[in-house]
Protein backbone atom coordinates (compact mmCIF):
# COMPACT_ATOMS: atom_id res chain seq x y z
CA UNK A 1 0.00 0.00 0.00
CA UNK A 2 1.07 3.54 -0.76
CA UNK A 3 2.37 5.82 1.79
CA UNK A 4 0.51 8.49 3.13
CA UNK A 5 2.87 11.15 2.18
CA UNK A 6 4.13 9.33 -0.57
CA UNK A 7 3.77 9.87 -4.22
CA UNK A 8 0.76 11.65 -5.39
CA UNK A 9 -1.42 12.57 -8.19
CA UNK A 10 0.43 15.68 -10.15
CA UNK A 11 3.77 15.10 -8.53
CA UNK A 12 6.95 14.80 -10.97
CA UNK A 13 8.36 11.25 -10.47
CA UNK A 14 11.43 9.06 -12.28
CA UNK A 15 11.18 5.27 -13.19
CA UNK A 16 13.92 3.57 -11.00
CA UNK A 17 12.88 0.23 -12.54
CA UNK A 18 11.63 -1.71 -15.37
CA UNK A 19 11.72 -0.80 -19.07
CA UNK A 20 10.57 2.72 -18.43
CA UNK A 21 14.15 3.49 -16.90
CA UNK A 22 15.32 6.93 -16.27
CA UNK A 23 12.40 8.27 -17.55
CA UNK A 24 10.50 11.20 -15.54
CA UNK A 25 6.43 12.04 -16.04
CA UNK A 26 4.06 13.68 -14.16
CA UNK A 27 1.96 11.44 -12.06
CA UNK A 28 -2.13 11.16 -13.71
CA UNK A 29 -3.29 9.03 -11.29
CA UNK A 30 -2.51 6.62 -7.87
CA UNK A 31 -4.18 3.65 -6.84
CA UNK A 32 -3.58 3.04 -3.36
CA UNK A 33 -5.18 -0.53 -3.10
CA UNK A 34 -3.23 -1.85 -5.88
CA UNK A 35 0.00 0.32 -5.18
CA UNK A 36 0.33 1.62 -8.37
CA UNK A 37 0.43 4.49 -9.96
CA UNK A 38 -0.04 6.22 -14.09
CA UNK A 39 2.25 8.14 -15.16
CA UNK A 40 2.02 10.27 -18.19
CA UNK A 41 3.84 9.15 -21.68
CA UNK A 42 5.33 6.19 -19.93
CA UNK A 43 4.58 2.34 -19.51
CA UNK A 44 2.32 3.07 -23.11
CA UNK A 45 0.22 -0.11 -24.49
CA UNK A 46 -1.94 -0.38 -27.02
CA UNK A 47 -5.17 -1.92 -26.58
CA UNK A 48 -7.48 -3.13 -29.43
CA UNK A 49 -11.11 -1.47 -28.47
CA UNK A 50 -14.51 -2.45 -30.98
CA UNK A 51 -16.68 0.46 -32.11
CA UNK A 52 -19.24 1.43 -29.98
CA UNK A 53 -20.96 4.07 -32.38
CA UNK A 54 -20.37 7.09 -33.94
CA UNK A 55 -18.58 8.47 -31.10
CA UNK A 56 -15.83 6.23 -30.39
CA UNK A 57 -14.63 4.45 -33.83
CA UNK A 58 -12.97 1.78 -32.42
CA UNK A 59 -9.37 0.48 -33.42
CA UNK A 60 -6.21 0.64 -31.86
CA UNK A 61 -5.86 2.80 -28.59
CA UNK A 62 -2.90 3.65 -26.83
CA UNK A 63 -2.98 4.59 -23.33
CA UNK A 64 -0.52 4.24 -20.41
CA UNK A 65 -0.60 1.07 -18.14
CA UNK A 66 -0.08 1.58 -14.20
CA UNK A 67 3.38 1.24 -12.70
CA UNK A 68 4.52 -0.46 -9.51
CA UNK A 69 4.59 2.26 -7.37
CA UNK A 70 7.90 0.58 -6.23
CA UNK A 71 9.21 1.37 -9.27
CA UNK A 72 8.61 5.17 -8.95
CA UNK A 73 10.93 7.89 -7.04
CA UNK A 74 10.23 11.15 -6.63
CA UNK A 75 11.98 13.89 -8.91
CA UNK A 76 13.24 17.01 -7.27
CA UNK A 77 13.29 19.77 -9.30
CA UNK A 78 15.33 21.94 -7.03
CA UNK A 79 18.12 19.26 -6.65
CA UNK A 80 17.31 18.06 -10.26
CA UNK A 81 17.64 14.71 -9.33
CA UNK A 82 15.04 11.64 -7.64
CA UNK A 83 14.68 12.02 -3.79
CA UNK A 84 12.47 10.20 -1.34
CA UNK A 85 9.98 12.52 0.49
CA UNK A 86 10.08 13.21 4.30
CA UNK A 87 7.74 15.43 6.35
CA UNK A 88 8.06 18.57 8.19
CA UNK A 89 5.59 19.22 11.38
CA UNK A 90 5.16 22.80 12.08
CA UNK A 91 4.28 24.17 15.45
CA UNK A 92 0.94 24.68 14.50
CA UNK A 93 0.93 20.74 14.01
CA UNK A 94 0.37 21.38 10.13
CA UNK A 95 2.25 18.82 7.88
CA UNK A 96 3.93 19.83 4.51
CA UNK A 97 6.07 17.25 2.54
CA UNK A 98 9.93 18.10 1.83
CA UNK A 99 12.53 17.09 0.06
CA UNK A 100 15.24 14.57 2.21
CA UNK A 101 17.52 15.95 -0.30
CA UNK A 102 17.80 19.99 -0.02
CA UNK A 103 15.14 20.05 2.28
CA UNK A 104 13.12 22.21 0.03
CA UNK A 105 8.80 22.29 0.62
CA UNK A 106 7.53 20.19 -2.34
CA UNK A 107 4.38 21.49 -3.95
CA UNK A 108 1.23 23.89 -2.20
CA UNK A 109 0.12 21.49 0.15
């Protein structure tokens, strides 16, 4: 299962693993139960889909296949390189994710 502050939706990751290797995409989409996650332009397959109407023809689709979120590190873009993600409690008690890197906030949380 994903971690909580892990990697999430919108957040620019790198393939450590697999095919896909050395690769970076921004995440489309997480799915905590299966602990994987889509990431955009990468892990592509085509899938053969029959035409259901006028509105979708049918034919070959291509469309990108989850990844093992083990797979996936988070890419820094301050240190310009992948970095796993740590959190920083402030005094109000508020959490924001940073970088274990250069210890720079990641994101608008």
């Amino acid at each position: 299962m994903a971690h909580k502050f892990g990697i999430r939706k919108n957040d620019l990751v790198m393939v450590i693993a697999g095919r896909e290797r050395g690769k970076t995409g921004k995440v489309l989409r997480v799915l905590p139960d299966q602990g994987k996650a889509t990431v955009e332009r990468l892990n592509v397959v085509k899938r053969h889909s029959k035409p259901r109407g006028a509105a979708s023809p049918g034919g070959i689709v291509e469309k990108e296949a989850p990844i093992d979120i083990s797979n996936l590190m988070f890419f820094c873009e301050h240190c310009n390189a992948p970095t796993r993600v740590g959190v920083r409690v402030a005094a109000d008690g508020s959490k924001t994710r940073i970088c274990r890197s250069c210890h720079e906030t990641i994101g608008s949380d």
